[in-house]
PDB file of N, CA and C in Angstrom:
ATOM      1  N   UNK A   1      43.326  38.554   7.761  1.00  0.00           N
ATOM      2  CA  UNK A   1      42.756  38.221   6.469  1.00  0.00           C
ATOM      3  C   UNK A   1      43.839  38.201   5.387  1.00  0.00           C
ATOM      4  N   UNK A   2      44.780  39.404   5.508  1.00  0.00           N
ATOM      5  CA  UNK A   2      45.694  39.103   4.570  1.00  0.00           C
ATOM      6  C   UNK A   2      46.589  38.208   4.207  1.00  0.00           C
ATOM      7  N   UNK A   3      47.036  37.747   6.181  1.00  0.00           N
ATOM      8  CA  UNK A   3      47.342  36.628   6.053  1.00  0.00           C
ATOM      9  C   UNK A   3      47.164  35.403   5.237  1.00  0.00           C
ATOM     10  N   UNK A   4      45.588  34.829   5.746  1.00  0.00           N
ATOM     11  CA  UNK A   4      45.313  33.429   4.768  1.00  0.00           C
ATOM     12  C   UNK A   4      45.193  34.085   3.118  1.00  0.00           C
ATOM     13  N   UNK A   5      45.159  35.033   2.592  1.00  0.00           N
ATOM     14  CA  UNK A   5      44.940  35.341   1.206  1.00  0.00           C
ATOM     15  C   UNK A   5      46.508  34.741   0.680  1.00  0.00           C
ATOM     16  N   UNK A   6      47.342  35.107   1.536  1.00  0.00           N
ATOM     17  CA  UNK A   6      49.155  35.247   1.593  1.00  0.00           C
ATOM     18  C   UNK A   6      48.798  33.557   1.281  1.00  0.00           C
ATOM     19  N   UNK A   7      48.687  32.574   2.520  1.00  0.00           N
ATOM     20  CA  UNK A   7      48.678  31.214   2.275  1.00  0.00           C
ATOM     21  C   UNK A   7      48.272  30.673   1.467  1.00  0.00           C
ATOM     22  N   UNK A   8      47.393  31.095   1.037  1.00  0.00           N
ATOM     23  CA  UNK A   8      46.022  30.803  -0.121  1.00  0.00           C
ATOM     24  C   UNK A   8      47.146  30.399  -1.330  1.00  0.00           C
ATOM     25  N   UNK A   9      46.987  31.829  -1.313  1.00  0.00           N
ATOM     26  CA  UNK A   9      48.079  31.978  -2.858  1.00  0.00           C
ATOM     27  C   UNK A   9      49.650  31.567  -2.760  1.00  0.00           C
ATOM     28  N   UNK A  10      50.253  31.020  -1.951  1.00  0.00           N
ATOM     29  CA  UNK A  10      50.892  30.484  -1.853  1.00  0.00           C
ATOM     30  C   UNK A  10      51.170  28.811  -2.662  1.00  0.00           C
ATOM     31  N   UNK A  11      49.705  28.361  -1.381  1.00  0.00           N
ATOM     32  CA  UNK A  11      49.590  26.935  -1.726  1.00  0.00           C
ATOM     33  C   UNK A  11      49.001  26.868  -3.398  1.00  0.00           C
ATOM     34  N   UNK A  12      48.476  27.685  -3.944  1.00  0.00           N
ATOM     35  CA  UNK A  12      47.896  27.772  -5.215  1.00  0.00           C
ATOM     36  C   UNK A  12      48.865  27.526  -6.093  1.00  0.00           C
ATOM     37  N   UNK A  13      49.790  28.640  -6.080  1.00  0.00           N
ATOM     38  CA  UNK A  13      51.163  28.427  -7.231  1.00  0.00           C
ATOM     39  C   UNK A  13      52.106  27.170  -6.389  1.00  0.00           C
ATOM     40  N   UNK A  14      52.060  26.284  -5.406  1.00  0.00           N
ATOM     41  CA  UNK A  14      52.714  25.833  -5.531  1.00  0.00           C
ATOM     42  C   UNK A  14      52.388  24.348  -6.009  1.00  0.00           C
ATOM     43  N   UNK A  15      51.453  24.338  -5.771  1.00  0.00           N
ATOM     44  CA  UNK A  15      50.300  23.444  -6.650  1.00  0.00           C
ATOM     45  C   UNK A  15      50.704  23.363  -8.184  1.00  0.00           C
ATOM     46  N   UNK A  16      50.428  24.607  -8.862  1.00  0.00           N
ATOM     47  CA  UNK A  16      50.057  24.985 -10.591  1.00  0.00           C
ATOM     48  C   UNK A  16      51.749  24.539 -10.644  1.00  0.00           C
ATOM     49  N   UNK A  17      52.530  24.673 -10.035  1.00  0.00           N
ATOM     50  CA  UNK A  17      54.184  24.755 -10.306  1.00  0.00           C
ATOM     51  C   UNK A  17      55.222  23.562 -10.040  1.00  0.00           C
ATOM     52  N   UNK A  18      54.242  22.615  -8.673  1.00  0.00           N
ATOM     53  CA  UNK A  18      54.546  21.736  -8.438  1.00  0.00           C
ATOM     54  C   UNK A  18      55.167  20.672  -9.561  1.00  0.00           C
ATOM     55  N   UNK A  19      56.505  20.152  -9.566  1.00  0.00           N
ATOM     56  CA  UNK A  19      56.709  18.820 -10.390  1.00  0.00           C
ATOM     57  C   UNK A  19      56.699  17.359 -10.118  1.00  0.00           C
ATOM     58  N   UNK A  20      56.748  16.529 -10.468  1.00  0.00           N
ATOM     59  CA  UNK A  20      56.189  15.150 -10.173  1.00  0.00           C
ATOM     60  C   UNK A  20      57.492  15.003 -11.058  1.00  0.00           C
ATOM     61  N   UNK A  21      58.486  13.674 -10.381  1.00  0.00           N
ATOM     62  CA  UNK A  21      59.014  12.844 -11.268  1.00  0.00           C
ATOM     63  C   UNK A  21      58.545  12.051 -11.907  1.00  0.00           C
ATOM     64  N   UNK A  22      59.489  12.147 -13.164  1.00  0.00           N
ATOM     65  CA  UNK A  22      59.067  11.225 -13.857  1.00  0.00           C
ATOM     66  C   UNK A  22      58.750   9.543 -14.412  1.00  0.00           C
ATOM     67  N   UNK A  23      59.485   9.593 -13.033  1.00  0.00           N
ATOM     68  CA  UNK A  23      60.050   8.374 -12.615  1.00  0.00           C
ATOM     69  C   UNK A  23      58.462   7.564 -11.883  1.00  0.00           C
ATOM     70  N   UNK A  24      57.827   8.324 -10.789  1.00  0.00           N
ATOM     71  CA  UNK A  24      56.645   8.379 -10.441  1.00  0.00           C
ATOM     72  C   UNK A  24      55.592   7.411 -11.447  1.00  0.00           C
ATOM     73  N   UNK A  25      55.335   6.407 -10.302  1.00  0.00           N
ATOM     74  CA  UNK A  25      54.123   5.869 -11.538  1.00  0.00           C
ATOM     75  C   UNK A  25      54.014   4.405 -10.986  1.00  0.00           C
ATOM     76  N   UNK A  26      53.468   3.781 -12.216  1.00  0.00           N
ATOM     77  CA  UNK A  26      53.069   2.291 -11.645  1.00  0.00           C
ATOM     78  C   UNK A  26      54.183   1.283 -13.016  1.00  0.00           C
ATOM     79  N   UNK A  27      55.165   0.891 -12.613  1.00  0.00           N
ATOM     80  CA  UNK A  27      55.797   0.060 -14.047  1.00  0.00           C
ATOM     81  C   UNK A  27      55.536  -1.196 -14.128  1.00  0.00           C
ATOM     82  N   UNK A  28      56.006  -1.914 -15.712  1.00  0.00           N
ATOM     83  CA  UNK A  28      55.820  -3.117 -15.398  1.00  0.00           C
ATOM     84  C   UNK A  28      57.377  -3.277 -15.861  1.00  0.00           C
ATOM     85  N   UNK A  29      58.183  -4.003 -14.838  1.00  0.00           N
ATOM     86  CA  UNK A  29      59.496  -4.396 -15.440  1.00  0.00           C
ATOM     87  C   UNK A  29      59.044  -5.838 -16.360  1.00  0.00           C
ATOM     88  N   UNK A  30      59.351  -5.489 -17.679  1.00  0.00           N
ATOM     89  CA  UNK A  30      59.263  -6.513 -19.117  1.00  0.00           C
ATOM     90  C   UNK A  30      60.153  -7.581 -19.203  1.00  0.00           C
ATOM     91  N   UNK A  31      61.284  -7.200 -18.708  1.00  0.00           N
ATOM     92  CA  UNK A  31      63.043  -8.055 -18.985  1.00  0.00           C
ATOM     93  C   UNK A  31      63.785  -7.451 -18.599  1.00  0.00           C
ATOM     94  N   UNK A  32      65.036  -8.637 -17.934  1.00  0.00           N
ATOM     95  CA  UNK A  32      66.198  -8.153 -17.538  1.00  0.00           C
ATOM     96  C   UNK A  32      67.175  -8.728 -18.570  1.00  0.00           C
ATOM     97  N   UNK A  33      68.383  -8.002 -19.267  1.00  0.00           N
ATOM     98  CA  UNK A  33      68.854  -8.446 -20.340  1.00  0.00           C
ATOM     99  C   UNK A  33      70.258  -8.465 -19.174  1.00  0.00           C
ATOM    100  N   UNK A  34      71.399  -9.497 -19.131  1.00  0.00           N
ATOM    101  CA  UNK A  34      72.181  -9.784 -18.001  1.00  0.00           C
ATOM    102  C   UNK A  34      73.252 -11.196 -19.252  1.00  0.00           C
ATOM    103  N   UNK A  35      74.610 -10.381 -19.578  1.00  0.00           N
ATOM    104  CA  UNK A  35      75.402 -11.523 -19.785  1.00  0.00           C
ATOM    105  C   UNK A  35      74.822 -11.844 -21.397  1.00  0.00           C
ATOM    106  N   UNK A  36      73.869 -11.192 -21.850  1.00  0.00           N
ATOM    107  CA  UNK A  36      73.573 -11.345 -23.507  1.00  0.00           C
ATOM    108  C   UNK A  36      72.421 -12.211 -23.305  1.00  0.00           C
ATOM    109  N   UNK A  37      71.773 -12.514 -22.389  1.00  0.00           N
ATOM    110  CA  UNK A  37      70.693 -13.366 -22.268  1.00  0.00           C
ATOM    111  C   UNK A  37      69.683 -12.557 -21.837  1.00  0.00           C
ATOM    112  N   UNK A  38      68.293 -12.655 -22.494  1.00  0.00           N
ATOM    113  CA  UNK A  38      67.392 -11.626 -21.827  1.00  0.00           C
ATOM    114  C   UNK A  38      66.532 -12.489 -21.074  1.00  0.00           C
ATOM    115  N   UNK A  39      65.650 -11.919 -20.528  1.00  0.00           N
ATOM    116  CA  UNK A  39      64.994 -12.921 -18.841  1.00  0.00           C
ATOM    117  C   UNK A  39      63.551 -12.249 -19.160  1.00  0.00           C
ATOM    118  N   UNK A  40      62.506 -12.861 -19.617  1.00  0.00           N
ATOM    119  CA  UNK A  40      61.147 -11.930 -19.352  1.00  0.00           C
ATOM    120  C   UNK A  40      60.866 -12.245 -17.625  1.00  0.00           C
ATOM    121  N   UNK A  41      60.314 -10.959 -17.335  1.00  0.00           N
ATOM    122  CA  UNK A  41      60.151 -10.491 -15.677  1.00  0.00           C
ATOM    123  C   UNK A  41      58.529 -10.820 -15.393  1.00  0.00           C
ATOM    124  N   UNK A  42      57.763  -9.721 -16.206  1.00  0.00           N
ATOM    125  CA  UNK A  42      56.338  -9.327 -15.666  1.00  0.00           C
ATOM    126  C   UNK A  42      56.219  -9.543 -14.389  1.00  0.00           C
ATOM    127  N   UNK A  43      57.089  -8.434 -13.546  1.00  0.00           N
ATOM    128  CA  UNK A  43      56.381  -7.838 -12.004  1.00  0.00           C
ATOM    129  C   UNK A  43      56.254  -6.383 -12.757  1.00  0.00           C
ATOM    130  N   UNK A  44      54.917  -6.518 -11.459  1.00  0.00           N
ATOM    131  CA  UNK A  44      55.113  -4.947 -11.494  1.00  0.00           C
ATOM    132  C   UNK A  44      55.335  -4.010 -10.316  1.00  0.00           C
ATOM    133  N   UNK A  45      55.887  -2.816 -10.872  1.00  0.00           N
ATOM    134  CA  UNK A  45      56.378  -2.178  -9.516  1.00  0.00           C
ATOM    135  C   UNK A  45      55.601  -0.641  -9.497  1.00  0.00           C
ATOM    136  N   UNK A  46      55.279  -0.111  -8.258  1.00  0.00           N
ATOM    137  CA  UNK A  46      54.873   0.901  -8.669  1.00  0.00           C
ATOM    138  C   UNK A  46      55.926   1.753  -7.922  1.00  0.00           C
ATOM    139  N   UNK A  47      56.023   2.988  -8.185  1.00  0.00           N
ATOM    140  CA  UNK A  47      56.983   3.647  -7.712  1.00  0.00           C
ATOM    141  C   UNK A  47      56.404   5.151  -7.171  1.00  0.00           C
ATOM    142  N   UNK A  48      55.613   5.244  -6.171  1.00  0.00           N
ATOM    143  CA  UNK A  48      55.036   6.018  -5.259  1.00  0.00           C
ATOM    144  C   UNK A  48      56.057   7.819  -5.488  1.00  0.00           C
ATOM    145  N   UNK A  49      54.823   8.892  -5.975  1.00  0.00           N
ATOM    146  CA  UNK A  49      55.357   9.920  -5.315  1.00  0.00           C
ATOM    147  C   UNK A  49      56.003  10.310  -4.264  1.00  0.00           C
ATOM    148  N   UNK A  50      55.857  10.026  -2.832  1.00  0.00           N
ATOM    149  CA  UNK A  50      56.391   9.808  -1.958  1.00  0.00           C
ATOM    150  C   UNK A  50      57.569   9.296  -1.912  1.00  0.00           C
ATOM    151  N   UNK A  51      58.209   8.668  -2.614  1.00  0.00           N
ATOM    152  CA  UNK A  51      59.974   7.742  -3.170  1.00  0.00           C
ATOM    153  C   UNK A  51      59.438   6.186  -2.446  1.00  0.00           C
ATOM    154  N   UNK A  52      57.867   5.954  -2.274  1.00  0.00           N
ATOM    155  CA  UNK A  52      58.205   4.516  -1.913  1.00  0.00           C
ATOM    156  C   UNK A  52      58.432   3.796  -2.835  1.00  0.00           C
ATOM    157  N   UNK A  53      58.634   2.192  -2.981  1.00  0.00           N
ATOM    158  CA  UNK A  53      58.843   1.257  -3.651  1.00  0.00           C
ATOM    159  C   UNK A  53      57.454   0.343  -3.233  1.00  0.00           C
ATOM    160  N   UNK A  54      56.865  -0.056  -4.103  1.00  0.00           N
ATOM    161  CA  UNK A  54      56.194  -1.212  -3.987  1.00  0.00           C
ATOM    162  C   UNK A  54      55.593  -2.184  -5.219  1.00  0.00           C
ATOM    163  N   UNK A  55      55.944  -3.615  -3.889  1.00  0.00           N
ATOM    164  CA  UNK A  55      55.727  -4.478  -5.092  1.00  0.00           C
ATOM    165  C   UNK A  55      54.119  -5.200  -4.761  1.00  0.00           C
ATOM    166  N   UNK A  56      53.532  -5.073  -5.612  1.00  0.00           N
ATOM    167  CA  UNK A  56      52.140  -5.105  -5.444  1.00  0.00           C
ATOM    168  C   UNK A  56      51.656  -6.739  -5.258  1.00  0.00           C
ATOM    169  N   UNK A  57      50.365  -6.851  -4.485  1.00  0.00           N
ATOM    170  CA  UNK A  57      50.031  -8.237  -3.790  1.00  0.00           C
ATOM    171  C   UNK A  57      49.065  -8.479  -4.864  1.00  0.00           C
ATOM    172  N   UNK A  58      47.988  -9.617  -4.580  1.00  0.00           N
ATOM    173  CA  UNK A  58      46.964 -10.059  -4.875  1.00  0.00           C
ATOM    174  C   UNK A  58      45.692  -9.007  -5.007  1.00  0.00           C
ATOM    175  N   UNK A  59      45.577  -8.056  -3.769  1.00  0.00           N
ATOM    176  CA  UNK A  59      44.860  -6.713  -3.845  1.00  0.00           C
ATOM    177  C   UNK A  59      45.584  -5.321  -3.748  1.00  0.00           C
ATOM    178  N   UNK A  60      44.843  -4.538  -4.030  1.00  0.00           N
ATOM    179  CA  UNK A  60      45.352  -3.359  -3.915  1.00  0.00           C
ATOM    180  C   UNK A  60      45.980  -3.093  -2.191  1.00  0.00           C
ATOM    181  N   UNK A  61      45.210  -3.574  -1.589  1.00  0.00           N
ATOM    182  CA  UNK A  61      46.004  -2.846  -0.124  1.00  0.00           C
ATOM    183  C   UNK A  61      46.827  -4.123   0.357  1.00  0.00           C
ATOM    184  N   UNK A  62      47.393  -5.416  -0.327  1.00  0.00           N
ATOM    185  CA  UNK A  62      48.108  -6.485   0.058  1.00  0.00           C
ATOM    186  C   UNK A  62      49.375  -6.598  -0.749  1.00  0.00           C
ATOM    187  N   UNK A  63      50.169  -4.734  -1.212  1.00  0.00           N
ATOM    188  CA  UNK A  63      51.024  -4.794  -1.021  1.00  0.00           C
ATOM    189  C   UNK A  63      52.447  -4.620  -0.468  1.00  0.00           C
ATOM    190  N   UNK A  64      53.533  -5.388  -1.028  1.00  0.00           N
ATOM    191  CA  UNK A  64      54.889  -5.017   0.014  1.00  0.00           C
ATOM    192  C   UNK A  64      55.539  -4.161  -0.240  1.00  0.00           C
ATOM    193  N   UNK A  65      56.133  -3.070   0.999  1.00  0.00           N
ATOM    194  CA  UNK A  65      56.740  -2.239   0.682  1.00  0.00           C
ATOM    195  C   UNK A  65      58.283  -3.111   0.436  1.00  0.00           C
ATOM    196  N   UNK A  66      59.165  -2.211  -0.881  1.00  0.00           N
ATOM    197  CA  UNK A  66      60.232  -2.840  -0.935  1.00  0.00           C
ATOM    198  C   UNK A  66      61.561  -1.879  -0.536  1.00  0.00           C
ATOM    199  N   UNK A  67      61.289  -0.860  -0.817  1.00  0.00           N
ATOM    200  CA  UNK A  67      61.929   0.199  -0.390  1.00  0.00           C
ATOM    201  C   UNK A  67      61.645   1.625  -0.604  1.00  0.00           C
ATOM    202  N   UNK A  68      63.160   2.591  -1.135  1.00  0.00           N
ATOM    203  CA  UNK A  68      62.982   3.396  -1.869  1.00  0.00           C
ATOM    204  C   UNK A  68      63.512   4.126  -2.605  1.00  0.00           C
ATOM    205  N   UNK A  69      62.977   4.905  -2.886  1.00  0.00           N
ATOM    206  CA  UNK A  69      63.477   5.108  -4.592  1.00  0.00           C
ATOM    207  C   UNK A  69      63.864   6.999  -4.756  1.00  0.00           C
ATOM    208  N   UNK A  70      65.285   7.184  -5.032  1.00  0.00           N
ATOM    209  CA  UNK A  70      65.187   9.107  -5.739  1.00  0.00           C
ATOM    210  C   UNK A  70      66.020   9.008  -6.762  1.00  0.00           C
ATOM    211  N   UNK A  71      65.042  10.045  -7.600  1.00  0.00           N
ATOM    212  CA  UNK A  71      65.731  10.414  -8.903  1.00  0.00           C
ATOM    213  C   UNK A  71      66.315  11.206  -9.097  1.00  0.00           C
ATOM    214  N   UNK A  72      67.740  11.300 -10.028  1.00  0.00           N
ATOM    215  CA  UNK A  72      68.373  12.202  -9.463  1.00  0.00           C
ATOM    216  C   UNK A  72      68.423  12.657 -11.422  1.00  0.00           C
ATOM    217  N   UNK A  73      67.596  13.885 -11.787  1.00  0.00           N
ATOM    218  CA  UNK A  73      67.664  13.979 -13.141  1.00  0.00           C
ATOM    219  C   UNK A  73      69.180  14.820 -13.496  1.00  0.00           C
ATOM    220  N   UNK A  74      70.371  15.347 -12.953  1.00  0.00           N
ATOM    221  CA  UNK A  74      70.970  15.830 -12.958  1.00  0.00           C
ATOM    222  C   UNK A  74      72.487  14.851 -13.243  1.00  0.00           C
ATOM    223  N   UNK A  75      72.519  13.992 -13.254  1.00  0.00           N
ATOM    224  CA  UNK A  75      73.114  12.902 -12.839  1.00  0.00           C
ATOM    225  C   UNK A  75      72.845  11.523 -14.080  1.00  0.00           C
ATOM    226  N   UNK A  76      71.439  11.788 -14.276  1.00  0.00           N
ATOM    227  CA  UNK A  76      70.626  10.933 -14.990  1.00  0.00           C
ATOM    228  C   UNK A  76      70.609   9.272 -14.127  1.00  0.00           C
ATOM    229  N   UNK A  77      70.051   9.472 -12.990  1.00  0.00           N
ATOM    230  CA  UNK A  77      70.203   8.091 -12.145  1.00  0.00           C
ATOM    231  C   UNK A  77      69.259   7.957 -11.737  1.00  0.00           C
ATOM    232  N   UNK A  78      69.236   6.704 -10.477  1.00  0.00           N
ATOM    233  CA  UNK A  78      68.232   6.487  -9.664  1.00  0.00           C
ATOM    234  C   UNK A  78      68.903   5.899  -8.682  1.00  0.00           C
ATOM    235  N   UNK A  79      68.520   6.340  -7.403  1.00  0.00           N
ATOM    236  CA  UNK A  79      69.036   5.597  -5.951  1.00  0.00           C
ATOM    237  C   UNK A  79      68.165   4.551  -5.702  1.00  0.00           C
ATOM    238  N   UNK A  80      68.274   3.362  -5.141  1.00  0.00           N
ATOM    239  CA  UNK A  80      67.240   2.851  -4.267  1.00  0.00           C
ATOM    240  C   UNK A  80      68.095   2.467  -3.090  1.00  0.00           C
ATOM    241  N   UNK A  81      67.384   2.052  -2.074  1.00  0.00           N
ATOM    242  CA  UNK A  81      67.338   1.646  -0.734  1.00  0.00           C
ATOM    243  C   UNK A  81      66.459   0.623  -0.271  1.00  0.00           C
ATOM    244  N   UNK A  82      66.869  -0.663   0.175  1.00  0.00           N
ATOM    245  CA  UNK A  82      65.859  -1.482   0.351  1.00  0.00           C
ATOM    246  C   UNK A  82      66.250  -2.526   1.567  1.00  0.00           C
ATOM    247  N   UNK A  83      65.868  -2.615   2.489  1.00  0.00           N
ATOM    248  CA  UNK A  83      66.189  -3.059   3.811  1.00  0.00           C
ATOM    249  C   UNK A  83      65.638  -4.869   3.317  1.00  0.00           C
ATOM    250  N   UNK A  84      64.957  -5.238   1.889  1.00  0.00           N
ATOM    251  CA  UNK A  84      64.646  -6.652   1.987  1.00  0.00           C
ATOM    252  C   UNK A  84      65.288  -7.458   1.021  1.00  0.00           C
ATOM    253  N   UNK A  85      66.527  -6.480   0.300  1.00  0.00           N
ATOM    254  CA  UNK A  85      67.266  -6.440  -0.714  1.00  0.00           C
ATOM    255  C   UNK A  85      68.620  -6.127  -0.747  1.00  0.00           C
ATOM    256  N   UNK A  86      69.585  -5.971  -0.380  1.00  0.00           N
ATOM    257  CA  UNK A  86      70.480  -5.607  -0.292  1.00  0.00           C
ATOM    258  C   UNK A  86      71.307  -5.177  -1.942  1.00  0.00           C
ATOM    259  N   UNK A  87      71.486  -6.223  -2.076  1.00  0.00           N
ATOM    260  CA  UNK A  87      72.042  -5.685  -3.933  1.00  0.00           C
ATOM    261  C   UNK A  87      71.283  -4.486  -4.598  1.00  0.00           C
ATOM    262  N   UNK A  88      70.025  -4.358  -3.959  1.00  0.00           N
ATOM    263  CA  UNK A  88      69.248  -3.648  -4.515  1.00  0.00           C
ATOM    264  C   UNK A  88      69.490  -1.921  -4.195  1.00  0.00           C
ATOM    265  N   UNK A  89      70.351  -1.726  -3.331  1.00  0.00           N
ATOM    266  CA  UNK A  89      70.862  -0.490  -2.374  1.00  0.00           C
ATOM    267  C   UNK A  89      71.681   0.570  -3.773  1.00  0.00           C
ATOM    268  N   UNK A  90      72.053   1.040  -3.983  1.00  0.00           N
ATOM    269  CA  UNK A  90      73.045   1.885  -4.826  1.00  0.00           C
ATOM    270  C   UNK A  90      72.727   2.818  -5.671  1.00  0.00           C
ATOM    271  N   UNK A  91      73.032   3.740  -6.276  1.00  0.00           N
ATOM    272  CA  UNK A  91      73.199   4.305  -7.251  1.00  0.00           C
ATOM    273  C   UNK A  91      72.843   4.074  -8.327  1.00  0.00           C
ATOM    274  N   UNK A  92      72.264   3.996  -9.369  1.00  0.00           N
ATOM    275  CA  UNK A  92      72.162   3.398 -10.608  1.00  0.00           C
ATOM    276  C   UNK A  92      72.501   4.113 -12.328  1.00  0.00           C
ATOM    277  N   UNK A  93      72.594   4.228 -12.855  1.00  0.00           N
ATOM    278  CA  UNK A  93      72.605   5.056 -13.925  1.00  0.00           C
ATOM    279  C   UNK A  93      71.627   4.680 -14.891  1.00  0.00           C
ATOM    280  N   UNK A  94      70.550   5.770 -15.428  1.00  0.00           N
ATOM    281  CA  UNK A  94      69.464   5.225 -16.268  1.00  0.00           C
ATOM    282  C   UNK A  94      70.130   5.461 -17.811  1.00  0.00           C
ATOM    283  N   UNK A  95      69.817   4.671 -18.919  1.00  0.00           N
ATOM    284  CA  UNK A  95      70.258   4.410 -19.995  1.00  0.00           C
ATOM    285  C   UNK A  95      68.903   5.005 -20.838  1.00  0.00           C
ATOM    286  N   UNK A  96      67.729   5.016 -20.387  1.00  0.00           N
ATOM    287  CA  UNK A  96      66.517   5.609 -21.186  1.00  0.00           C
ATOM    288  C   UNK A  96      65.536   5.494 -20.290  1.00  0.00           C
ATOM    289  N   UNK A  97      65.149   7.172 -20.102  1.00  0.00           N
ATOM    290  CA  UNK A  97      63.494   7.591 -19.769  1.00  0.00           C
ATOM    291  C   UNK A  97      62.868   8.327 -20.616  1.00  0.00           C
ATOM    292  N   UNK A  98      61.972   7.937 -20.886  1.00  0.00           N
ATOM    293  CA  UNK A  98      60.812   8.222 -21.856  1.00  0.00           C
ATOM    294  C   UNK A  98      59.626   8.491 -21.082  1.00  0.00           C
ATOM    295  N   UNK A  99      58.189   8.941 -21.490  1.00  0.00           N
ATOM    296  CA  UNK A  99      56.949   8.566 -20.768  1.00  0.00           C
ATOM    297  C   UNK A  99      56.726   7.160 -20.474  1.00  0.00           C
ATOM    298  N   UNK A 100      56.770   7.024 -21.732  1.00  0.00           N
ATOM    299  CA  UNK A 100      56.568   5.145 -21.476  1.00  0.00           C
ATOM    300  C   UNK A 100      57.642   4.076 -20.973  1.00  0.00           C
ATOM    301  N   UNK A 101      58.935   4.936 -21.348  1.00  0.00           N
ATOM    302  CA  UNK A 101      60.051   3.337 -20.650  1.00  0.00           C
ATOM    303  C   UNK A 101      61.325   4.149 -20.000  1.00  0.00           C
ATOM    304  N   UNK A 102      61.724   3.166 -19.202  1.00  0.00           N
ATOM    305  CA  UNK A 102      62.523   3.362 -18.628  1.00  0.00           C
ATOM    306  C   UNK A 102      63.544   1.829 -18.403  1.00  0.00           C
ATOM    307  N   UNK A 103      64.578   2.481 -18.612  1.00  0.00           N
ATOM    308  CA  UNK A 103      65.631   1.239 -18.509  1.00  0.00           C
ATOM    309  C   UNK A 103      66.808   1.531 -17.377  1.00  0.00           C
ATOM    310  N   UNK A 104      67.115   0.851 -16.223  1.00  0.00           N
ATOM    311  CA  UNK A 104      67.937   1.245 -15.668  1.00  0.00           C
ATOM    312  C   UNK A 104      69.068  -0.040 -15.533  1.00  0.00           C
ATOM    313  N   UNK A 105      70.546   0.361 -15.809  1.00  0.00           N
ATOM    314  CA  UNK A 105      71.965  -0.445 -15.188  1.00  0.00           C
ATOM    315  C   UNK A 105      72.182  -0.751 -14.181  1.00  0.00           C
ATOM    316  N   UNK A 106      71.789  -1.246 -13.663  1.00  0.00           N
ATOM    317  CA  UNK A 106      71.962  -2.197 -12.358  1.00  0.00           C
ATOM    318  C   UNK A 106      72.559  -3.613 -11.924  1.00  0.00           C
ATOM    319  N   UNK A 107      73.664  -3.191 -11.666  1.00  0.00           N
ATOM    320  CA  UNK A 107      74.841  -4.494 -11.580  1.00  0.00           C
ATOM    321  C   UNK A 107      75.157  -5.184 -12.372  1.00  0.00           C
ATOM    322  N   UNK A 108      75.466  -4.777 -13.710  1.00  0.00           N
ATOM    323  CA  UNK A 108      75.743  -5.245 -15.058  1.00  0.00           C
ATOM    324  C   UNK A 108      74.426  -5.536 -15.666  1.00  0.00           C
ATOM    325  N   UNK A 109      73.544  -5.871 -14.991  1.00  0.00           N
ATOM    326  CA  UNK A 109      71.904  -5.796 -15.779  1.00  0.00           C
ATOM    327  C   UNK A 109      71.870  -5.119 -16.325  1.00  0.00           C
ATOM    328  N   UNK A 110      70.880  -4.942 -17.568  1.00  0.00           N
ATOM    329  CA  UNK A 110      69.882  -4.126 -17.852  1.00  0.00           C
ATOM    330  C   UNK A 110      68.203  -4.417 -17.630  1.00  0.00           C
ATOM    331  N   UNK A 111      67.746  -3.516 -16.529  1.00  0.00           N
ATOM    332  CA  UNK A 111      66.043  -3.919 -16.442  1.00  0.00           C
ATOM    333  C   UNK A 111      65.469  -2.724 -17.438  1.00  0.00           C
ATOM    334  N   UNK A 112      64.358  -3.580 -17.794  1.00  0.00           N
ATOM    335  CA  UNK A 112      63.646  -2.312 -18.740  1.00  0.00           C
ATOM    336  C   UNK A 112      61.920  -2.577 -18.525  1.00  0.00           C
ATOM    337  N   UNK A 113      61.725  -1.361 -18.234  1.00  0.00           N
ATOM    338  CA  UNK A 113      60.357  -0.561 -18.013  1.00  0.00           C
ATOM    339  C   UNK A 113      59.738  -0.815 -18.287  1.00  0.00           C
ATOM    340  N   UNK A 114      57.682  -0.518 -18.674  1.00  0.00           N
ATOM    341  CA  UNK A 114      57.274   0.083 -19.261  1.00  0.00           C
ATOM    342  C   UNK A 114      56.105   0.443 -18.462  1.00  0.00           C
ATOM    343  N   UNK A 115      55.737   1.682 -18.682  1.00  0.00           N
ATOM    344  CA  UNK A 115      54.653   2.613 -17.775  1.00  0.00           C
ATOM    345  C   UNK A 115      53.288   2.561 -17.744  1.00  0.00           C
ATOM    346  N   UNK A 116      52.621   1.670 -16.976  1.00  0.00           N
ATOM    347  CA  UNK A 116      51.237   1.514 -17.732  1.00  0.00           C
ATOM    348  C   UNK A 116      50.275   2.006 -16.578  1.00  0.00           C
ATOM    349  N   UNK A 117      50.669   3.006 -15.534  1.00  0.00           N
ATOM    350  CA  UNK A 117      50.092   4.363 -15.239  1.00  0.00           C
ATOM    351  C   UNK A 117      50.743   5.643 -14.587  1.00  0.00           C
TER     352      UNK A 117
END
């Protein structure tokens, strides 16, 4: 009995304590600004707790996985990995996270965010 009380309360605080990146969520990339020219985008990407990548279909369950994704808040970056992308592989350095936006440097780009869940 003491046991599961032990687990119990375990899984409880790790729950109440648990963090979620912030990175986590559903975005809509707005524009890529590249060379002084800005590019409106409107995809959207969601970016799965789990570190998946996906770029969303016609329905909710018709979309593609694109890769994936870690944040590294120490660093102030983001990795991705993407086996359908290659350029898309590296390191990145983020320039602004907010709740609502996020902008990341990516191969002289700038893509920029915005969080709409």
């Amino acid at each position: 009995m003491k046991e599961l009380l032990l687990v119990f309360t375990i899984i409880i605080y790790g729950n109440i304590f648990a963090q979620s990146s912030p990175v986590a969520g559903t975005w809509m990339l707005e524009k890529v600004i590249a060379n002084g020219e800005t590019h409106a985008v409107g995809q959207v990407m969601i970016f799965e707790k789990d570190n998946d990548l996906i770029i969303p279909g016609k329905t909710k369950t018709d979309g593609q996985f694109y890769g994936t994704w870690e944040y590294n808040k120490s660093n102030k970056a983001i990795t991705f990995y993407s086996p359908i992308k290659r350029s898309f592989n590296g390191r990145f350095p983020i320039l602004k996270l907010t709740a609502k936006k996020l902008v990341i440097k990516m191969n002289n780009r700038d893509f920029y965010f915005t969080k709409t869940k």
